[in-house]
N, C-alpha and C. Protein backbone atom coordinates (compact mmCIF):
# COMPACT_ATOMS: atom_id res chain seq x y z
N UNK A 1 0.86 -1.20 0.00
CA UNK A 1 0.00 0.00 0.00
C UNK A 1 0.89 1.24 0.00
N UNK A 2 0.87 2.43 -1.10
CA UNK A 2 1.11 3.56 -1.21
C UNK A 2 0.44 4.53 -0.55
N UNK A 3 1.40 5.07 0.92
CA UNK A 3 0.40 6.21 1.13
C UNK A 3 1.32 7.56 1.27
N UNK A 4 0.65 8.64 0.27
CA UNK A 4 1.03 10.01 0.29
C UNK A 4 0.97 10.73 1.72
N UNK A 5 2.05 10.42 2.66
CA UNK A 5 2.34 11.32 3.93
C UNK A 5 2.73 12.67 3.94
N UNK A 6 2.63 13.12 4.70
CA UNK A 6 3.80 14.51 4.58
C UNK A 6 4.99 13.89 5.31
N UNK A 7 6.59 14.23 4.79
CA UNK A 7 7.46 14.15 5.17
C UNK A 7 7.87 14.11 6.90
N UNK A 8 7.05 15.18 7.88
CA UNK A 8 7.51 15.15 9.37
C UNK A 8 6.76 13.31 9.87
N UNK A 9 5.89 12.89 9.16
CA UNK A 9 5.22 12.04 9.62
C UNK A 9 5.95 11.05 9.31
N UNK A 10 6.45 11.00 8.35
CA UNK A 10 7.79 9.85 7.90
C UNK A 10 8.71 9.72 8.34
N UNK A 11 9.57 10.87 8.97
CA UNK A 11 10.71 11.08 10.06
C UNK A 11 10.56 10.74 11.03
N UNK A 12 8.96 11.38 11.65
CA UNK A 12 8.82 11.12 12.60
C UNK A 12 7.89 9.61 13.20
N UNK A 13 8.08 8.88 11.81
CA UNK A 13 7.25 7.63 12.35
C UNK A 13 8.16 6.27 12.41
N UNK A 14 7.66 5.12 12.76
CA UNK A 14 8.59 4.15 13.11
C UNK A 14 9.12 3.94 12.12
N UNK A 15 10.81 3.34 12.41
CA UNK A 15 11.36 3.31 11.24
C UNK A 15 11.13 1.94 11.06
N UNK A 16 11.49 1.54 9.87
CA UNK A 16 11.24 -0.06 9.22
C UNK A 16 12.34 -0.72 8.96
N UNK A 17 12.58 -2.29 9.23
CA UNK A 17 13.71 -2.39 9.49
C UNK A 17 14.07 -2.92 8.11
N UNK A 18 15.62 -2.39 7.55
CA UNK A 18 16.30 -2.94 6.62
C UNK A 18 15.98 -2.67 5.19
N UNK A 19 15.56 -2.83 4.60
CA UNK A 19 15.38 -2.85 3.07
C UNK A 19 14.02 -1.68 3.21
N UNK A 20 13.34 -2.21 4.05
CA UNK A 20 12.14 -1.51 3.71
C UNK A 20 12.13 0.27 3.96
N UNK A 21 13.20 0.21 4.68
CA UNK A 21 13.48 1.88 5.31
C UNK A 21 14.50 2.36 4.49
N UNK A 22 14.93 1.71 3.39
CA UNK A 22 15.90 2.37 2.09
C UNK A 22 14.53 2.66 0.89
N UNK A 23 14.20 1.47 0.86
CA UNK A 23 13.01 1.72 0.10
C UNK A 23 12.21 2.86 0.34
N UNK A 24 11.64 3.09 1.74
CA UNK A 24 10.71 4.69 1.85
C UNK A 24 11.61 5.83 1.79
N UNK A 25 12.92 5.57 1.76
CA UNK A 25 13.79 7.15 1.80
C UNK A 25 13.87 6.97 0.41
N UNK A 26 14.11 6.31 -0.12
CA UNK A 26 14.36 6.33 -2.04
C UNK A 26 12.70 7.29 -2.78
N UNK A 27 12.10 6.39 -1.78
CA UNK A 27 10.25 7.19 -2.40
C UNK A 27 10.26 8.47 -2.09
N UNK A 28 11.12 8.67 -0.92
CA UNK A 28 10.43 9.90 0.28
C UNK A 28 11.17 10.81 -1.00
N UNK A 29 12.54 10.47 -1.17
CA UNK A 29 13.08 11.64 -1.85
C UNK A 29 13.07 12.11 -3.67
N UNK A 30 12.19 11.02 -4.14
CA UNK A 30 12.09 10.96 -4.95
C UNK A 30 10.90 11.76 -5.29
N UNK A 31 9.93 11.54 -4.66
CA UNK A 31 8.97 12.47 -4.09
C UNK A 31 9.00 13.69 -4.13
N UNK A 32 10.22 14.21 -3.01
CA UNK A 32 10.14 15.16 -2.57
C UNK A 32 10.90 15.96 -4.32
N UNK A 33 11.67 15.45 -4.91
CA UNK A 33 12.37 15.86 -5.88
C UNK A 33 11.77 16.27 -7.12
N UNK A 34 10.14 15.90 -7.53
CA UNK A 34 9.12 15.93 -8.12
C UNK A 34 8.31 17.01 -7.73
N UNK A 35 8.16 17.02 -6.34
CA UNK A 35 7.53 18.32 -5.79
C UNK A 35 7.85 19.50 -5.91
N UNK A 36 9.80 19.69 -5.79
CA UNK A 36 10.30 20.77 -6.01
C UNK A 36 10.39 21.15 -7.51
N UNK A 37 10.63 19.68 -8.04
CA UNK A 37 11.02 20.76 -9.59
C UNK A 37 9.72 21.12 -9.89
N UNK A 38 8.81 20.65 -9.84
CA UNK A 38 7.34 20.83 -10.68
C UNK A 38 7.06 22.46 -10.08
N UNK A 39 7.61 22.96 -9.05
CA UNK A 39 7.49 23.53 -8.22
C UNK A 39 8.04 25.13 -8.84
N UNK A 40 9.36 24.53 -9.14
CA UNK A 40 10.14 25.55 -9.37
C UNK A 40 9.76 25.44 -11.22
N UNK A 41 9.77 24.90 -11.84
CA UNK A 41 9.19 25.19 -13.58
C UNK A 41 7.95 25.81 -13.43
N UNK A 42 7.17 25.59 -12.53
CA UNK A 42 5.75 26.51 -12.31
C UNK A 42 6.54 28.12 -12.08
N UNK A 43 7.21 28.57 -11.23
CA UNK A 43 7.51 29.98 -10.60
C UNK A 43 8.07 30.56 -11.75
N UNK A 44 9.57 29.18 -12.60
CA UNK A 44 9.78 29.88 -13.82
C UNK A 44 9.08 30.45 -15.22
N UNK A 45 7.98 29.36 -14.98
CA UNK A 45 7.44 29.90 -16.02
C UNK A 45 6.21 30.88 -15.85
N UNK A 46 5.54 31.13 -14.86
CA UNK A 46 4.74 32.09 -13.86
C UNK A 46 5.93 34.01 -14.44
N UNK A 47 7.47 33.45 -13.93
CA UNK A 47 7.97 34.91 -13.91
C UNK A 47 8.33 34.98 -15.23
N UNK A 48 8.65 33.96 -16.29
CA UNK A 48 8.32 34.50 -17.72
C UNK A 48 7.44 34.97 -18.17
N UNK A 49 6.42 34.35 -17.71
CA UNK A 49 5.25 34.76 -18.38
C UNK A 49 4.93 36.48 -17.70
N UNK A 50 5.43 36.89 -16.67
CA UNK A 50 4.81 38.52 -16.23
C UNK A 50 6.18 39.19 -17.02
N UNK A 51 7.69 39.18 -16.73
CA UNK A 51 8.33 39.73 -17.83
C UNK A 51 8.50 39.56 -19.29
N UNK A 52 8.20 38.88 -19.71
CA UNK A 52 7.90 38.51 -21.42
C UNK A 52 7.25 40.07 -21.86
């Protein structure tokens, strides 16, 4: 089961032993790495689009 947490809840929840706690940091940050860029191509293209 896939569940979309927020990050403090993942830190702050039990850790899992061995494989499975490489596995949720590989998701967690993979995640998190999707969030930012999508994040940041939105702002870039948001401040092109007002100076253009």
């Amino acid at each position: 089961i896939v569940r979309l947490i927020s990050p403090e809840v993942m830190c702050g929840g039990t850790p899992l032993p061995g494989l499975d706690s490489i596995e949720a940091s590989r998701r967690k940050a993979s995640f998190e790495f999707i969030f930012y860029f999508t994040l940041t191509s939105a702002i870039l293209s948001l401040s092109l689009s007002l100076f253009a």
